[in-house]
N, C-alpha and C. Protein backbone atom coordinates (compact mmCIF):
# COMPACT_ATOMS: atom_id res chain seq x y z
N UNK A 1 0.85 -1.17 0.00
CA UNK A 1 0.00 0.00 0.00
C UNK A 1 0.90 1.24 0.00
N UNK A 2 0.45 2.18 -1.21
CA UNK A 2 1.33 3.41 -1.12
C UNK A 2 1.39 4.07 0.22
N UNK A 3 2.27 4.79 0.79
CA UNK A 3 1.82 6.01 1.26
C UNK A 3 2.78 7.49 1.23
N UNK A 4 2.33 8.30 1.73
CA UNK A 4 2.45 9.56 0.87
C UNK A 4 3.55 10.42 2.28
N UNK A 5 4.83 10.86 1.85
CA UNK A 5 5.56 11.48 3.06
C UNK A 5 5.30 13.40 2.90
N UNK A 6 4.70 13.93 3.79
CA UNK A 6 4.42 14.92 3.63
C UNK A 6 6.03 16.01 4.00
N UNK A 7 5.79 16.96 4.10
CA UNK A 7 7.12 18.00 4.79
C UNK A 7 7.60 17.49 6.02
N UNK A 8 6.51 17.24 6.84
CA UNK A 8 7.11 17.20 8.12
C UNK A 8 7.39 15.14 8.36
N UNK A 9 7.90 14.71 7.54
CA UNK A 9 7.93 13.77 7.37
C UNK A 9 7.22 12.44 7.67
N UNK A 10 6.11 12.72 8.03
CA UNK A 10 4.47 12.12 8.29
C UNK A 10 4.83 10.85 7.07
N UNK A 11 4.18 9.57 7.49
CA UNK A 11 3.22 8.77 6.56
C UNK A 11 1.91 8.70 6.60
N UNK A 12 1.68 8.67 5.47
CA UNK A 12 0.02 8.95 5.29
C UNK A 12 -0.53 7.90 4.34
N UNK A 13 -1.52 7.12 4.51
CA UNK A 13 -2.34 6.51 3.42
C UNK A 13 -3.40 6.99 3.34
N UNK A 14 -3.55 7.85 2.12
CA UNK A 14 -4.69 9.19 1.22
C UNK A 14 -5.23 7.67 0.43
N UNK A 15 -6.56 7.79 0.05
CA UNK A 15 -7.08 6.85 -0.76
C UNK A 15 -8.19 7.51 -1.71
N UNK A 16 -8.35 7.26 -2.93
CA UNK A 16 -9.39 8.27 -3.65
C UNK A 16 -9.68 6.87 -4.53
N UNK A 17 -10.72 7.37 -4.51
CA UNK A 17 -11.59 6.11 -5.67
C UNK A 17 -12.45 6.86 -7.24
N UNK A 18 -13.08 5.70 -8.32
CA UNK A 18 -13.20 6.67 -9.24
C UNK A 18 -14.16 7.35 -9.32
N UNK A 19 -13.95 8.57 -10.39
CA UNK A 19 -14.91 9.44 -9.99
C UNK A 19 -16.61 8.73 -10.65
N UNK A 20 -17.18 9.20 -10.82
CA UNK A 20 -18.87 8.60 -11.30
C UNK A 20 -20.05 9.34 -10.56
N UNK A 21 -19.80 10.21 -9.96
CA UNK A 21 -21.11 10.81 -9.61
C UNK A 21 -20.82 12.32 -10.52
N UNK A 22 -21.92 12.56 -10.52
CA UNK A 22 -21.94 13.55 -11.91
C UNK A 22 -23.03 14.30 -11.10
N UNK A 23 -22.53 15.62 -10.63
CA UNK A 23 -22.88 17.02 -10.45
C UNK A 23 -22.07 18.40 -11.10
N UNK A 24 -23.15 19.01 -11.29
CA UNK A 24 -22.97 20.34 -11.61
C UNK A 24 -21.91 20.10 -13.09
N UNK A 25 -22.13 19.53 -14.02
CA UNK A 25 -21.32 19.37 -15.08
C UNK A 25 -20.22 18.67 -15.13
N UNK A 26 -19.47 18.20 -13.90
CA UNK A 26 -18.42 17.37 -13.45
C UNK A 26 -18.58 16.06 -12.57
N UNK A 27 -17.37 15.50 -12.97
CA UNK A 27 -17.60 13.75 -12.31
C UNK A 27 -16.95 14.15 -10.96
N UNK A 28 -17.12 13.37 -9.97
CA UNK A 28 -17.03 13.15 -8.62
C UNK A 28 -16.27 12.20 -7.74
N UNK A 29 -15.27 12.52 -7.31
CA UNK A 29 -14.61 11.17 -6.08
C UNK A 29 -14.73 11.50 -4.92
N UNK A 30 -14.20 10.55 -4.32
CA UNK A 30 -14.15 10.65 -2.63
C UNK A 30 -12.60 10.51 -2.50
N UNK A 31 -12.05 11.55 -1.59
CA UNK A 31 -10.67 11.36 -0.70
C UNK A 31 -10.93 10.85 0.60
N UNK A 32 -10.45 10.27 1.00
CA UNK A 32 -10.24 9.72 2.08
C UNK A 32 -9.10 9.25 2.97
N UNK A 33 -8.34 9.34 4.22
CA UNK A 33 -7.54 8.28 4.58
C UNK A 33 -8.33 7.53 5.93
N UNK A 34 -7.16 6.49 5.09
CA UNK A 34 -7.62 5.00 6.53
C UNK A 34 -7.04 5.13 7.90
N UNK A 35 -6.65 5.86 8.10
CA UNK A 35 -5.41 6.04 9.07
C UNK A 35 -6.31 7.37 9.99
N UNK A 36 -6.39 8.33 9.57
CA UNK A 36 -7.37 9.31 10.45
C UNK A 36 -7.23 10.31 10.14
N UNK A 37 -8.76 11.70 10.41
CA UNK A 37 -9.19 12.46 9.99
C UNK A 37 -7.84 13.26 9.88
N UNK A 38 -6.93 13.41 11.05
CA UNK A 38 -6.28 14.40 10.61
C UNK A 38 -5.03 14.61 9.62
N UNK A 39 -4.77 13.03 9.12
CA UNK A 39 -4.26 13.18 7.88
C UNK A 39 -4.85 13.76 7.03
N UNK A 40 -6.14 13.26 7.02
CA UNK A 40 -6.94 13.90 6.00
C UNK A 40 -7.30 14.90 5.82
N UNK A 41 -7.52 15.84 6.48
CA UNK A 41 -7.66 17.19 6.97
C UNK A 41 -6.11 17.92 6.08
N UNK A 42 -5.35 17.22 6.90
CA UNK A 42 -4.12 18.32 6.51
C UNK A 42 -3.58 17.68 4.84
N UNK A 43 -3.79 16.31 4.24
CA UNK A 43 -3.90 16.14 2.88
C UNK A 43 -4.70 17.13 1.97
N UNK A 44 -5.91 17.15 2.29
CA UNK A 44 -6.41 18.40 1.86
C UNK A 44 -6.46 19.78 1.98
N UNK A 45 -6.00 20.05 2.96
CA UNK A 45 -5.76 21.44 2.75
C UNK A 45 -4.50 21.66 1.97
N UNK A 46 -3.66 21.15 1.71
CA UNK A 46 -2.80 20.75 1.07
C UNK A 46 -2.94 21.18 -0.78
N UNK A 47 -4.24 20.54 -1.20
CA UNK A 47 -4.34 20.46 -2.41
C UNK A 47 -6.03 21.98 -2.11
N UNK A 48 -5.54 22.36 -1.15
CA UNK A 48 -6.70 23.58 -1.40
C UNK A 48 -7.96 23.31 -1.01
N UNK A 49 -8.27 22.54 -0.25
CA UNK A 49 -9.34 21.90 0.09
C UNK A 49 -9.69 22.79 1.22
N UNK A 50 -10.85 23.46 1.49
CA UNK A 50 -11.37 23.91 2.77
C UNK A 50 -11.78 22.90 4.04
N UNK A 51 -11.83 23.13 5.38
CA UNK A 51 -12.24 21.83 5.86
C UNK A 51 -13.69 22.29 6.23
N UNK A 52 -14.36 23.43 5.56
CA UNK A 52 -16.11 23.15 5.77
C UNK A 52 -16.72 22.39 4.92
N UNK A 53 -15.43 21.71 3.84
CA UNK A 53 -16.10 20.77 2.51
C UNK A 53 -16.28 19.59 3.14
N UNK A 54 -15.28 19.46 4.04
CA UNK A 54 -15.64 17.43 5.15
C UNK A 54 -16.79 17.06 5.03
N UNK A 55 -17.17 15.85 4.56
CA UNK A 55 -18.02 15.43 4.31
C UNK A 55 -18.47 14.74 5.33
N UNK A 56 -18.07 14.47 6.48
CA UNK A 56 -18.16 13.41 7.61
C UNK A 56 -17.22 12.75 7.97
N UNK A 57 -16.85 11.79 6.28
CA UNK A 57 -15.57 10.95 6.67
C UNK A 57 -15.26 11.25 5.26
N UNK A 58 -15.22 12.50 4.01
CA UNK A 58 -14.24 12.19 3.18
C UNK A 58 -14.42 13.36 2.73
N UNK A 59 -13.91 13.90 1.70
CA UNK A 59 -13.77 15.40 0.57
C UNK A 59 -14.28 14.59 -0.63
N UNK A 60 -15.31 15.57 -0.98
CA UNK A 60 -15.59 15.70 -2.61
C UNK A 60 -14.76 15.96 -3.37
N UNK A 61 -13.96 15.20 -4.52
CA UNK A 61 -13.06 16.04 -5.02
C UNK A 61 -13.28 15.64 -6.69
N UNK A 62 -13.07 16.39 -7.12
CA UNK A 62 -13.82 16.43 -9.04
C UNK A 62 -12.37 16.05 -9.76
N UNK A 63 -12.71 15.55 -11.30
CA UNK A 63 -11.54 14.68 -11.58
C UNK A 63 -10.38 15.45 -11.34
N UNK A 64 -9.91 16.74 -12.17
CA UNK A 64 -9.19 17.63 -12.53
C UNK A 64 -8.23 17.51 -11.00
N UNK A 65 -8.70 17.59 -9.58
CA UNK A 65 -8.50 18.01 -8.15
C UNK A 65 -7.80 16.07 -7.69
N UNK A 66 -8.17 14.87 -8.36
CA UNK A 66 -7.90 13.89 -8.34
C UNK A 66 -7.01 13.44 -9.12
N UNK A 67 -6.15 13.99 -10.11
CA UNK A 67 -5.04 13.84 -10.97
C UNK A 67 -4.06 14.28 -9.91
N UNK A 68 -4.36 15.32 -9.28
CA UNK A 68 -3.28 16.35 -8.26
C UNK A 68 -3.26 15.28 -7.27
N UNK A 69 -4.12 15.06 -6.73
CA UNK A 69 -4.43 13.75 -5.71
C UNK A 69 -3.07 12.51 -5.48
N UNK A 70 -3.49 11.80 -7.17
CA UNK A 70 -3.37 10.80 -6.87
C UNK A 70 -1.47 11.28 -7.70
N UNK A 71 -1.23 12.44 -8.12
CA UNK A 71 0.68 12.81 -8.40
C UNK A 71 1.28 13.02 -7.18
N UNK A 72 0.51 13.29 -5.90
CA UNK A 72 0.70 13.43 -5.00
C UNK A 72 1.05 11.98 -3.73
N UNK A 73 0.54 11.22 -4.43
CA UNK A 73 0.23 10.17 -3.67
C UNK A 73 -0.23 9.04 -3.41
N UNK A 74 -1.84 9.83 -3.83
CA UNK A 74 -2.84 9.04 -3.25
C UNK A 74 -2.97 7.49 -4.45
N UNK A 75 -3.30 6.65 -3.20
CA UNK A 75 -3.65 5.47 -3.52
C UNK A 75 -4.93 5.02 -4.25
N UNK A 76 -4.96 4.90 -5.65
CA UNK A 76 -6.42 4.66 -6.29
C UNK A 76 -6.66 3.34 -5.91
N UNK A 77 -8.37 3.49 -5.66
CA UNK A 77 -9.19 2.45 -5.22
C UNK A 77 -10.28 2.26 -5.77
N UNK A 78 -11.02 1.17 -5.66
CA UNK A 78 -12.50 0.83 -6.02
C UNK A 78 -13.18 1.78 -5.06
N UNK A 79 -14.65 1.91 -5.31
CA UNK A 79 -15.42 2.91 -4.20
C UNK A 79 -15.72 1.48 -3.14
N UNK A 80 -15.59 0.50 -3.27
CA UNK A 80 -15.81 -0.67 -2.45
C UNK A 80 -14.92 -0.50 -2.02
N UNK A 81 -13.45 -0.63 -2.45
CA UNK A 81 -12.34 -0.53 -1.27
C UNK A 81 -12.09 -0.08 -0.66
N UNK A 82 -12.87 1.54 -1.28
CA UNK A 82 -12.14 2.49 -0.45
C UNK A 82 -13.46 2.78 0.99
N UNK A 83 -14.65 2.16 0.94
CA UNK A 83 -15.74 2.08 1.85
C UNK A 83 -15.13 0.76 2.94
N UNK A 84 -14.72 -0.38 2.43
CA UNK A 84 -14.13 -1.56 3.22
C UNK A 84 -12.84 -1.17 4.21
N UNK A 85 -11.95 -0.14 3.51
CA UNK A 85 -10.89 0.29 4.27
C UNK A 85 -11.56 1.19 5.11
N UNK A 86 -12.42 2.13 4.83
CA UNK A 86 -12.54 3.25 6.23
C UNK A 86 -13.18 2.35 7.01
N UNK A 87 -14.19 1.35 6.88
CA UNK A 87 -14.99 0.75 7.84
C UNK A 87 -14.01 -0.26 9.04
N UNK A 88 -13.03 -0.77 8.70
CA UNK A 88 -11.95 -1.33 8.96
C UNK A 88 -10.89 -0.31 10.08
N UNK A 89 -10.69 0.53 9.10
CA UNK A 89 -10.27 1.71 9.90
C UNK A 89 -11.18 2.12 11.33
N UNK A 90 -12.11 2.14 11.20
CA UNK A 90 -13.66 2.42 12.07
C UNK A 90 -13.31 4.09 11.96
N UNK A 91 -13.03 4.21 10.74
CA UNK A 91 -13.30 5.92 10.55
C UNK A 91 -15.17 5.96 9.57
N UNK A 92 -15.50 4.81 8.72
CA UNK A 92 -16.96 5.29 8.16
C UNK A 92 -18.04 5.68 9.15
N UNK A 93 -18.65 6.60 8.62
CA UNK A 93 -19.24 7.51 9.25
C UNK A 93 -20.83 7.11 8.29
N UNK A 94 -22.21 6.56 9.66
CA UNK A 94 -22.89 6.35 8.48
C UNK A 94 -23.86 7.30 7.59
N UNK A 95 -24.17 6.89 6.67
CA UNK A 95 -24.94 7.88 5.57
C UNK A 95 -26.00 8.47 6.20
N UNK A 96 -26.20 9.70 6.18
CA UNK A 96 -27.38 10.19 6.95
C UNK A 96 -28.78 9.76 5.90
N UNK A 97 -29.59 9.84 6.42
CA UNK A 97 -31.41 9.15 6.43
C UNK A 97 -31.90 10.51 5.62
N UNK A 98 -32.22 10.45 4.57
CA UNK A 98 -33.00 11.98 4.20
C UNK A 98 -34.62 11.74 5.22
N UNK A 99 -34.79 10.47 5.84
CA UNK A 99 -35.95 11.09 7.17
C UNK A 99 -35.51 10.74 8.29
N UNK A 100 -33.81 11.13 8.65
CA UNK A 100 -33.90 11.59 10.03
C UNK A 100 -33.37 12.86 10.35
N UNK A 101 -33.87 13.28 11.50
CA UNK A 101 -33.87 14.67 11.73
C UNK A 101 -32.15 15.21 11.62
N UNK A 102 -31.68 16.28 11.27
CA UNK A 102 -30.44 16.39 11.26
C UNK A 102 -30.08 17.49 12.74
């Protein structure tokens, strides 16, 4: 398994899977690491990522933002793998209910 040495000489396993959700004119991935939020946090801010974009447990990131991703690092995955590794991790976070109260 890749992982990614930042400045401060950190290992990190970043994981992005392919894109396929299609909003706003562009395709869609998920970033993620297995390892914990605050890799992930500071992976993305990294590539410009705000952290009010956190999704719970990952960043939206559109193809163009996933080329940078994955020159950087990140480990391409299936969207299965990359759901099997956070759950493993016990970082998945579950999908909210469009009928439960938020």
């Amino acid at each position: 398994m890749p992982a990614v040495t930042h400045r401060d000489e950190r290992i990190v396993t970043i994981l992005v899977d392919t894109p396929k959700w299609q909003w706003r004119g562009r395709k869609w991935a998920h970033l993620v690491s297995d390892t914990s939020y605050d890799e992930l946090h500071t992976f993305a801010s990294e590539l410009g990522l705000r952290r009010e974009w956190f999704q719970g447990d990952h960043y939206d990131i559109d193809v163009q933002l996933r080329y940078t991703a994955l020159a950087r690092g990140a480990e391409e995955v299936t969207s299965r793998e990359l759901v099997q590794r956070l759950r493993a991790a016990g970082l998945r976070r579950p999908a909210r209910s469009p009928h439960r109260a938020r």
